[in-house]
Protein backbone atom coordinates (compact mmCIF):
# COMPACT_ATOMS: atom_id res chain seq x y z
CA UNK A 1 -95.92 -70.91 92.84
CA UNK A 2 -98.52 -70.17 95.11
CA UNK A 3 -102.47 -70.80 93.91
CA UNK A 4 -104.58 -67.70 93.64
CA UNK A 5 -106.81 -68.41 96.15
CA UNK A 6 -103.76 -69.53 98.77
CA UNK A 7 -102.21 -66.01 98.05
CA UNK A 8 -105.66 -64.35 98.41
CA UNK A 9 -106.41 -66.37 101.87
CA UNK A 10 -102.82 -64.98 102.86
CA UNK A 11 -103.80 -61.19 101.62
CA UNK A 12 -106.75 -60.98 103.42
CA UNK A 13 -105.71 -61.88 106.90
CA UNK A 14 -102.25 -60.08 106.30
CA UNK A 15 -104.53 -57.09 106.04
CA UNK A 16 -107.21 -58.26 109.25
CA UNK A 17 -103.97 -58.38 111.14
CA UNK A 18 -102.79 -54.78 110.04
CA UNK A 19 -106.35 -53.38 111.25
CA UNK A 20 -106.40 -55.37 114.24
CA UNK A 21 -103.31 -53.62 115.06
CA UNK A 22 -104.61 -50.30 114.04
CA UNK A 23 -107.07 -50.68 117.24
CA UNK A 24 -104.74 -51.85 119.68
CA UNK A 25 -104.81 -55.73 119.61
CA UNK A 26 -102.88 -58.73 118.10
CA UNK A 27 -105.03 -61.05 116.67
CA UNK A 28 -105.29 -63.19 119.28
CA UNK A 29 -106.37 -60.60 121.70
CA UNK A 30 -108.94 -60.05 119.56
CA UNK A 31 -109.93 -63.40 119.53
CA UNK A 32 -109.70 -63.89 123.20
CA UNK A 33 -112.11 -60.96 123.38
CA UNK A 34 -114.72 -62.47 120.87
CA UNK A 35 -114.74 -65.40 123.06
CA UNK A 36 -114.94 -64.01 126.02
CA UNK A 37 -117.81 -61.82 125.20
CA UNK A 38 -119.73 -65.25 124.04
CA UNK A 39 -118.36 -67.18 127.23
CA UNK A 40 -118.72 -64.57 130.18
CA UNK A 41 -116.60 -65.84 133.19
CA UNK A 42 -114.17 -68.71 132.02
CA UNK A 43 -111.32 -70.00 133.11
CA UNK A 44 -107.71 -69.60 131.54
CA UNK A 45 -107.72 -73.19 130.35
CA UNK A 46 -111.18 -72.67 128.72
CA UNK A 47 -109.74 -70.05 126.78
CA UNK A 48 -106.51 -71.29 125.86
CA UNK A 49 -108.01 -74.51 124.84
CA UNK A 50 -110.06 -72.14 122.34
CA UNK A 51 -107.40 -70.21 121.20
CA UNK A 52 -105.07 -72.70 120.31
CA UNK A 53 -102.34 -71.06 123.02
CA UNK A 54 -100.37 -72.86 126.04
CA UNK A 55 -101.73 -72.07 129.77
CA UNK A 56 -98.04 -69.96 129.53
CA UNK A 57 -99.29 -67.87 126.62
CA UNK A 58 -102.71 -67.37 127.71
CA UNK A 59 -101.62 -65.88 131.11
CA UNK A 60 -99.10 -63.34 129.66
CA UNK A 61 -102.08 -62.85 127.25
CA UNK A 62 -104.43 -61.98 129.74
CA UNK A 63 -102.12 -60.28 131.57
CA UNK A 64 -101.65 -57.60 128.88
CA UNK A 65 -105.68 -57.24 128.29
CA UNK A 66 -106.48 -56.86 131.77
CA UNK A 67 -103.18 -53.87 131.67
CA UNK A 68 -105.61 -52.68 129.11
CA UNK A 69 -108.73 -53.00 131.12
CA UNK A 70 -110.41 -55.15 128.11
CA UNK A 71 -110.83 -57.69 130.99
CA UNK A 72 -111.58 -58.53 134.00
CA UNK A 73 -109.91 -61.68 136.67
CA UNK A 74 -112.49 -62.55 139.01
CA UNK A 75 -112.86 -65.48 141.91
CA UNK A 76 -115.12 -68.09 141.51
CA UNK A 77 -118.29 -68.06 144.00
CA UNK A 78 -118.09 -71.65 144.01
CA UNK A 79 -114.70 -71.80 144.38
CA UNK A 80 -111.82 -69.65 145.28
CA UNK A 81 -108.84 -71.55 143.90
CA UNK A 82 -110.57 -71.05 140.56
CA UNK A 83 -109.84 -67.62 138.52
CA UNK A 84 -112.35 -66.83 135.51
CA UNK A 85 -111.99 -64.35 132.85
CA UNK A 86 -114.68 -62.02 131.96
CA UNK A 87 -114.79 -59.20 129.47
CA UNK A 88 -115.09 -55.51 130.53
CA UNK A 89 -117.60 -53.15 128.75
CA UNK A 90 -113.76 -51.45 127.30
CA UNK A 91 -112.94 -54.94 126.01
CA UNK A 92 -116.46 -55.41 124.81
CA UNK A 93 -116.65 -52.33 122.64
CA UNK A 94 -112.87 -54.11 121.34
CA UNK A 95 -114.93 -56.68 120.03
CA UNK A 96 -117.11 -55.12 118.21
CA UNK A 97 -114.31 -52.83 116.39
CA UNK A 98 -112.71 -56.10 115.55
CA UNK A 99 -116.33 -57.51 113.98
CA UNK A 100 -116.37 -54.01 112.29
CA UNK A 101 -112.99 -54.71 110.71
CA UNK A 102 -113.46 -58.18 109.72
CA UNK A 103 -116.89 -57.69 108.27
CA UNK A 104 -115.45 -54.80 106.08
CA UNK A 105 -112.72 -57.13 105.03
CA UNK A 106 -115.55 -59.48 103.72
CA UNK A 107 -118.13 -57.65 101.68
CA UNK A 108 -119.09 -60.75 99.74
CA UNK A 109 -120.41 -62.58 102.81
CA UNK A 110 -123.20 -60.98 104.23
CA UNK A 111 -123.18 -62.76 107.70
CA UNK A 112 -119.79 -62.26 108.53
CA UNK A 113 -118.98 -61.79 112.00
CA UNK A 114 -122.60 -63.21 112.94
CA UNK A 115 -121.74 -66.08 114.29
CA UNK A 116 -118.70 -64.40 115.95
C-alpha cells in the first residue's frame, strides 16, 4: 500500500502535469523555460545538466520550443562555435502561466513559485 502522503506527492504533480499540458508544454519544457528565464543565454549542456536530460534530449527539446518560438538559439560574441539558449518574450509569458499553475496547485505555501 502506498503512504498517504506518497499518493498525495503523486496526485499533485499528476495534476501539474495535466495543466502544464493544458498550456502547451510537457513538464520539462516548462522547466527548461523557468530556467532559462533565470539563466538568459546558456548553453545546451548548461541546461541539460539542470534538467536532468542527455545533450540528445535537450536538443530535440529545444528544437520543439524554438518550433514554438518560446526560445531563441543565438551565437556566442565570444565565440562562434558556441550556441546559447535564451528565452523569447512568447516563452517568457510560458513561464509565468506555468508559475500561475503551480502556485494554484499549492495554496498552503505562500511562496510558491518565488524562488522559481
Amino acid at each position: 500500500m502506498v503512504e498517504p502522503e506518497l499518493r498525495l506527492q503523486f496526485t499533485f504533480w499528476k495534476q501539474v502535469n495535466l495543466d502544464t499540458n493544458k498550456i502547451g508544454l510537457t513538464f520539462k519544457q516548462a522547466q527548461t523555460l523557468i530556467f532559462l528565464r533565470r539563466n538568459p543565454g546558456v548553453t545546451m549542456t548548461a541546461i541539460a545538466e539542470e534538467i536532468g536530460l542527455t545533450a540528445a534530449a535537450i536538443t530535440g527539446l529545444i528544437d520543439r520550443l524554438t518550433e514554438k518560438k518560446l526560445v531563441l538559439r543565438k551565437y556566442d560574441p565570444t565565440n562562434r562555435r558556441v550556441v546559447l539558449v535564451e528565452i523569447s518574450d512568447k516563452g517568457k509569458s510560458k513561464a509565468n502561466q506555468f508559475i500561475t499553475i503551480f502556485k494554484r496547485r499549492m495554496p498552503w505555501e505562500r511562496n510558491a513559485g518565488k524562488q522559481i
